[in-house]
N, C-alpha and C. Protein backbone atom coordinates (compact mmCIF):
# COMPACT_ATOMS: atom_id res chain seq x y z
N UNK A 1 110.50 102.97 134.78
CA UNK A 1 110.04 103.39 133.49
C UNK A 1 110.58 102.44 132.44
N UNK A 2 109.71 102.10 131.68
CA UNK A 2 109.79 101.13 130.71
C UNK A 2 110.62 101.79 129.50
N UNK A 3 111.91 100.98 128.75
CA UNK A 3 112.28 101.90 127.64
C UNK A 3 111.87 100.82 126.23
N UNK A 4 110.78 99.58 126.54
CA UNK A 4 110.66 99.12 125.55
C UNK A 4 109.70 100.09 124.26
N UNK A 5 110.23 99.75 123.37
CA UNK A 5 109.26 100.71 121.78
C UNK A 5 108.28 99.85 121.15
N UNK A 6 107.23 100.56 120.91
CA UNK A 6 105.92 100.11 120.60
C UNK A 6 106.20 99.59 119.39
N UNK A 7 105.29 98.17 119.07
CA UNK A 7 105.27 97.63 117.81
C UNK A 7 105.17 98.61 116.91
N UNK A 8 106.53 98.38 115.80
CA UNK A 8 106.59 98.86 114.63
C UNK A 8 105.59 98.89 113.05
N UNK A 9 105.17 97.60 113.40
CA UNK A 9 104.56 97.01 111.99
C UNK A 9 102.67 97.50 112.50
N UNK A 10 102.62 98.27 111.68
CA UNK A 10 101.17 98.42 111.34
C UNK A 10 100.40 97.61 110.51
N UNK A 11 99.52 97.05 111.25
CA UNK A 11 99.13 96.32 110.14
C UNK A 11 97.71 96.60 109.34
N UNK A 12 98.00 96.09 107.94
CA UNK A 12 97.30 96.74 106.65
C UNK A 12 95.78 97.30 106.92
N UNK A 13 95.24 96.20 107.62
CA UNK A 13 93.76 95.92 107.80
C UNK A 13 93.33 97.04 108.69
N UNK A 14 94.15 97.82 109.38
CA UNK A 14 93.56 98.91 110.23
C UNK A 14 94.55 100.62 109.86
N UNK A 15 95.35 100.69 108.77
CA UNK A 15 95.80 101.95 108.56
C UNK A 15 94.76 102.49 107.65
N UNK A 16 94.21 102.83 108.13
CA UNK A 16 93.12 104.21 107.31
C UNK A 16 93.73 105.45 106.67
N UNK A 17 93.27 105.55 105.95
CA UNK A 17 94.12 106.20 104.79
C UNK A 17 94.66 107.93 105.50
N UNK A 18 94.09 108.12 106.47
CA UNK A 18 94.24 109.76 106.92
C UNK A 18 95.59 109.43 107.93
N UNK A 19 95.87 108.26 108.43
CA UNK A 19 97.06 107.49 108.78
C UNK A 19 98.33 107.97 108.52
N UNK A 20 99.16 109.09 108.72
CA UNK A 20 100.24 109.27 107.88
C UNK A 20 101.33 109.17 108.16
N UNK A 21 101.32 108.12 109.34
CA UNK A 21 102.59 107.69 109.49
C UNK A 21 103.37 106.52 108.89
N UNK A 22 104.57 106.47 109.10
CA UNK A 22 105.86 105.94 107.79
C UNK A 22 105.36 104.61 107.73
N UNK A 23 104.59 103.92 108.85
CA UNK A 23 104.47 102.42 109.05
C UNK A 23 102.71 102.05 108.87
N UNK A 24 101.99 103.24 108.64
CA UNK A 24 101.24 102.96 108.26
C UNK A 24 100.93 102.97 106.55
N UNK A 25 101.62 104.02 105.84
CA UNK A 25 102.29 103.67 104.13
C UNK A 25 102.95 103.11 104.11
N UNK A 26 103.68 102.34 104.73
CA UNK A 26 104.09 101.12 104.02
C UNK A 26 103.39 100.02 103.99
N UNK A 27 102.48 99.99 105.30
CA UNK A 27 101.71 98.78 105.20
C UNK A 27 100.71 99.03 104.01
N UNK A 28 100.02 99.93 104.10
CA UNK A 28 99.07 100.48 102.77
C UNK A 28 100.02 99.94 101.10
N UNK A 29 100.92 100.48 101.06
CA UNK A 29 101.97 100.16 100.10
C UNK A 29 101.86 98.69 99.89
N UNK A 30 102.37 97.87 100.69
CA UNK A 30 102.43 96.35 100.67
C UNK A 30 101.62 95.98 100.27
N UNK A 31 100.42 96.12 101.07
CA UNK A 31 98.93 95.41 100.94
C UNK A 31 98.51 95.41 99.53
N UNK A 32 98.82 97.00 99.09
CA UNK A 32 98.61 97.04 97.73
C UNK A 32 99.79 96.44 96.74
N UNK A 33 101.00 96.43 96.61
CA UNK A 33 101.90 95.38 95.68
C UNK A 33 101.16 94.02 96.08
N UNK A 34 100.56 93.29 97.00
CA UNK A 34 100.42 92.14 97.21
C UNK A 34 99.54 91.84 96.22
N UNK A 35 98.66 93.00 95.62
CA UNK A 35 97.51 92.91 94.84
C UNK A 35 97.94 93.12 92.71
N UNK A 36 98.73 94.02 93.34
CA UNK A 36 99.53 94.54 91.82
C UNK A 36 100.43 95.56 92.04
N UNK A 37 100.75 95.78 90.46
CA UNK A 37 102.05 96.79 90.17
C UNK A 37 101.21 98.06 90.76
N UNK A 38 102.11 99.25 91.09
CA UNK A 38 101.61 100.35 91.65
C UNK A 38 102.21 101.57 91.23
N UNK A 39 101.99 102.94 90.64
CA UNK A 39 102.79 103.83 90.02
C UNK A 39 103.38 104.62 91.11
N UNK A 40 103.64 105.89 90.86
CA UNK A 40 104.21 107.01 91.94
C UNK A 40 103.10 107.66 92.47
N UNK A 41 102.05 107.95 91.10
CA UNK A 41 100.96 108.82 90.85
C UNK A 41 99.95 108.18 91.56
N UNK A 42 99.83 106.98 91.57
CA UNK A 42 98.95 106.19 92.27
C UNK A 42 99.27 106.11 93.53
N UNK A 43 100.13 105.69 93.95
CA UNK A 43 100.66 105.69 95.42
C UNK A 43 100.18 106.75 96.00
N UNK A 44 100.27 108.34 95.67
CA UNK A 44 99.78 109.24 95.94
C UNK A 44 98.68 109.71 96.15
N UNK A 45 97.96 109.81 95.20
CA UNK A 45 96.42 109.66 95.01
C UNK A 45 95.89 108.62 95.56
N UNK A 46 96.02 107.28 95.41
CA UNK A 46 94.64 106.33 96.35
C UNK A 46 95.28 105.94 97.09
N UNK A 47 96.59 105.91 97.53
CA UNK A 47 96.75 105.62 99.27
C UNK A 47 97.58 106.21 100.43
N UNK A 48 97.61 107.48 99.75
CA UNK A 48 98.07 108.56 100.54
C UNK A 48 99.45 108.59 100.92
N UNK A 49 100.36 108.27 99.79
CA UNK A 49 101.84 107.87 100.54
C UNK A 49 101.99 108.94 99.88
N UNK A 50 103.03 109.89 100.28
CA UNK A 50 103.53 111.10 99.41
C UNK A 50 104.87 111.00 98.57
N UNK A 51 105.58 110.26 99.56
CA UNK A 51 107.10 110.11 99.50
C UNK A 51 107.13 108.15 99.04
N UNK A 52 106.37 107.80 97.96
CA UNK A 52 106.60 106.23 97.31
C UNK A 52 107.82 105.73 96.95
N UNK A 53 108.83 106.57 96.86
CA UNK A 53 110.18 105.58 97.19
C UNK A 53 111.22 105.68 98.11
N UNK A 54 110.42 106.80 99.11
CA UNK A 54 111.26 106.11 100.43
C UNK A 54 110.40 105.05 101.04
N UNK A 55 109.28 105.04 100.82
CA UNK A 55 108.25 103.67 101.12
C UNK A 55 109.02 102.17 100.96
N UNK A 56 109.56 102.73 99.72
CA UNK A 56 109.89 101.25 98.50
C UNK A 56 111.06 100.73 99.23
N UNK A 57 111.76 101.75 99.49
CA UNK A 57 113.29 101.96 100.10
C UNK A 57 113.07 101.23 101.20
N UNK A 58 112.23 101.49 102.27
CA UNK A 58 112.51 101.08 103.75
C UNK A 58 111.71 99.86 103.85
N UNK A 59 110.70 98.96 102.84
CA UNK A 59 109.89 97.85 102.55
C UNK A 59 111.39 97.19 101.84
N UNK A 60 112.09 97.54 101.37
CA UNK A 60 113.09 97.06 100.96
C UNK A 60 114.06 96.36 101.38
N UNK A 61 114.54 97.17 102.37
CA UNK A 61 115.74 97.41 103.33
C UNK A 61 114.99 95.79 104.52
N UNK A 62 113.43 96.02 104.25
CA UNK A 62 112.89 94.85 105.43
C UNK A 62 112.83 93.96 105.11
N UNK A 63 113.26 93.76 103.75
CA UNK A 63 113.48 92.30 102.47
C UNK A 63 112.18 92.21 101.97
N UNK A 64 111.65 93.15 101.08
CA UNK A 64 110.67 92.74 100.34
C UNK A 64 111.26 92.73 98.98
N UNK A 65 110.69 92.00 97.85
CA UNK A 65 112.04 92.21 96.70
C UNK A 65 110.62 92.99 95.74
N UNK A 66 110.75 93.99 95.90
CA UNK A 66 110.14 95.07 95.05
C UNK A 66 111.09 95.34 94.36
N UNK A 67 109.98 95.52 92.93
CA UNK A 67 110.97 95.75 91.42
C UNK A 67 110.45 97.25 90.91
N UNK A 68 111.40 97.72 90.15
CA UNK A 68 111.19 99.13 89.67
C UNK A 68 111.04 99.20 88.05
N UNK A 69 110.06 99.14 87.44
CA UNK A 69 109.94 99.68 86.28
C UNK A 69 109.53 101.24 85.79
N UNK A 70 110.58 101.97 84.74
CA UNK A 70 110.22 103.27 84.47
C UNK A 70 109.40 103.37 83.39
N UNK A 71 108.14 104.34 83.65
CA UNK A 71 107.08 104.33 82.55
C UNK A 71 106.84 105.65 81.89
N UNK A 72 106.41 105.64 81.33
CA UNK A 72 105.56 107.08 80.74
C UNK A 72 104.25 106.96 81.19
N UNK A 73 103.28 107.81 81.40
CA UNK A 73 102.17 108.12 81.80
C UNK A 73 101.77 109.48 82.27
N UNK A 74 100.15 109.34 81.66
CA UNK A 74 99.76 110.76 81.81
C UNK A 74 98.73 110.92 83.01
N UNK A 75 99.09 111.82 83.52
CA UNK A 75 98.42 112.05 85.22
C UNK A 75 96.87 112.80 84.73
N UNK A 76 96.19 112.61 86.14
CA UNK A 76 94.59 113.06 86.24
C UNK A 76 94.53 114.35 85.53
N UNK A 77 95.28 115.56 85.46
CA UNK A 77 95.40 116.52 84.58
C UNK A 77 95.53 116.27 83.21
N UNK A 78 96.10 115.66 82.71
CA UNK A 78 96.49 115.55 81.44
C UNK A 78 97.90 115.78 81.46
N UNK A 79 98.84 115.34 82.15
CA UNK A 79 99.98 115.98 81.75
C UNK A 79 100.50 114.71 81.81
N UNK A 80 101.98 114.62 81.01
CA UNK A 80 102.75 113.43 80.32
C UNK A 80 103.73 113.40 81.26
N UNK A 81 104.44 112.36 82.28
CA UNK A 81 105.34 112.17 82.73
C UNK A 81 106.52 110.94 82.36
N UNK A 82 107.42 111.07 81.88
CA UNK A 82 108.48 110.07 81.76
C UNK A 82 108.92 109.98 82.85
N UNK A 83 109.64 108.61 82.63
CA UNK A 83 110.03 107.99 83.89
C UNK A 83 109.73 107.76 84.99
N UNK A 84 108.24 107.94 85.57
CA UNK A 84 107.88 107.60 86.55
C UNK A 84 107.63 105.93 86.94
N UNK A 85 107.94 106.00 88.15
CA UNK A 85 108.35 104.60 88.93
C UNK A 85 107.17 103.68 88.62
N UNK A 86 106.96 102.37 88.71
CA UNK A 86 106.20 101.56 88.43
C UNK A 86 106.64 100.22 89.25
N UNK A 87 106.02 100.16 90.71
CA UNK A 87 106.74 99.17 91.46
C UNK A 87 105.98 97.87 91.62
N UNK A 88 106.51 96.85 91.42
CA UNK A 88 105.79 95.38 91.91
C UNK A 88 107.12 94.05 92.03
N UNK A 89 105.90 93.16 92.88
CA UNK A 89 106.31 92.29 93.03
C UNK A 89 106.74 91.02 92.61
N UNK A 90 107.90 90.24 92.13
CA UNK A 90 108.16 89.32 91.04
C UNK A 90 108.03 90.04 89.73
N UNK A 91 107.58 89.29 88.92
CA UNK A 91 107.91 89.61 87.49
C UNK A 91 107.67 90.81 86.81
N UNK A 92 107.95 91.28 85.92
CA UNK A 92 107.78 92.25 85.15
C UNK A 92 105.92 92.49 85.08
N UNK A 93 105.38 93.14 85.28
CA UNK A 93 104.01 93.36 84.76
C UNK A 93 103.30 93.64 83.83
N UNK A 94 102.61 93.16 83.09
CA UNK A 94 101.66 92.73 81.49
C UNK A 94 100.71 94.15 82.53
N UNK A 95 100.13 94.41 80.81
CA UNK A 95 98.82 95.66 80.93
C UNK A 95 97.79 94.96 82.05
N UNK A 96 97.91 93.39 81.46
CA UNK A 96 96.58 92.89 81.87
C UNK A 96 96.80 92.49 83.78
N UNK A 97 98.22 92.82 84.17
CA UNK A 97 98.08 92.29 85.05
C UNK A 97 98.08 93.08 85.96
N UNK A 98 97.94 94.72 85.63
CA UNK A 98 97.86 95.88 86.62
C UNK A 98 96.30 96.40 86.35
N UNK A 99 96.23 96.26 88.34
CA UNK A 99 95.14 96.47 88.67
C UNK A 99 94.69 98.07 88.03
N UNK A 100 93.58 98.15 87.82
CA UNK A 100 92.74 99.09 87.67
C UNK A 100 92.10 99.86 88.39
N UNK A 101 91.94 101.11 88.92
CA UNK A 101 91.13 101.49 89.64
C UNK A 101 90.63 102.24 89.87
């Protein structure tokens, strides 16, 4: 009996969003910082991660240098949240440079 463990890394191009395992949000996660900054609220809503900073945490820990900015913003309800997370890659992020969607 074999005790080797199955590849870890999921990769982006085939985690479908109903996917909910830890290695398939992070790859979802990545794929998306590769593109732009990403909120908490967003993480949630369009790519199904529930838990976005233990995501951040363990993409972290694998040396990705994800940055944390705290924002204000108001969710699909209307309601106002401070301090929610705002994660990307390299520099600080301009309005113009977070994706839309």
């Amino acid at each position: 009996m074999s005790t080797k463990k199955a590849d870890q890394q999921a990769s982006p191009k085939k985690t479908h969003l109903k996917n909910t395992t830890a290695a398939a949000q992070r790859a979802r996660l990545l794929e998306r910082l590769q593109v732009g900054a990403v909120d908490t609220i967003e993480a949630r809503r369009d790519l199904n991660v529930m838990m976005p900073a233990a995501r951040v945490k363990e993409l972290r820990d694998a040396g990705h240098p994800i940055q944390t900015q705290r924002i204000t913003m108001t969710d699909d309800q209307g309601r106002t949240h401070a301090g929610v997370a705002r994660y990307y890659l390299g520099t600080v992020p301009t309005e113009d440079s977070v994706v839309q969607e």
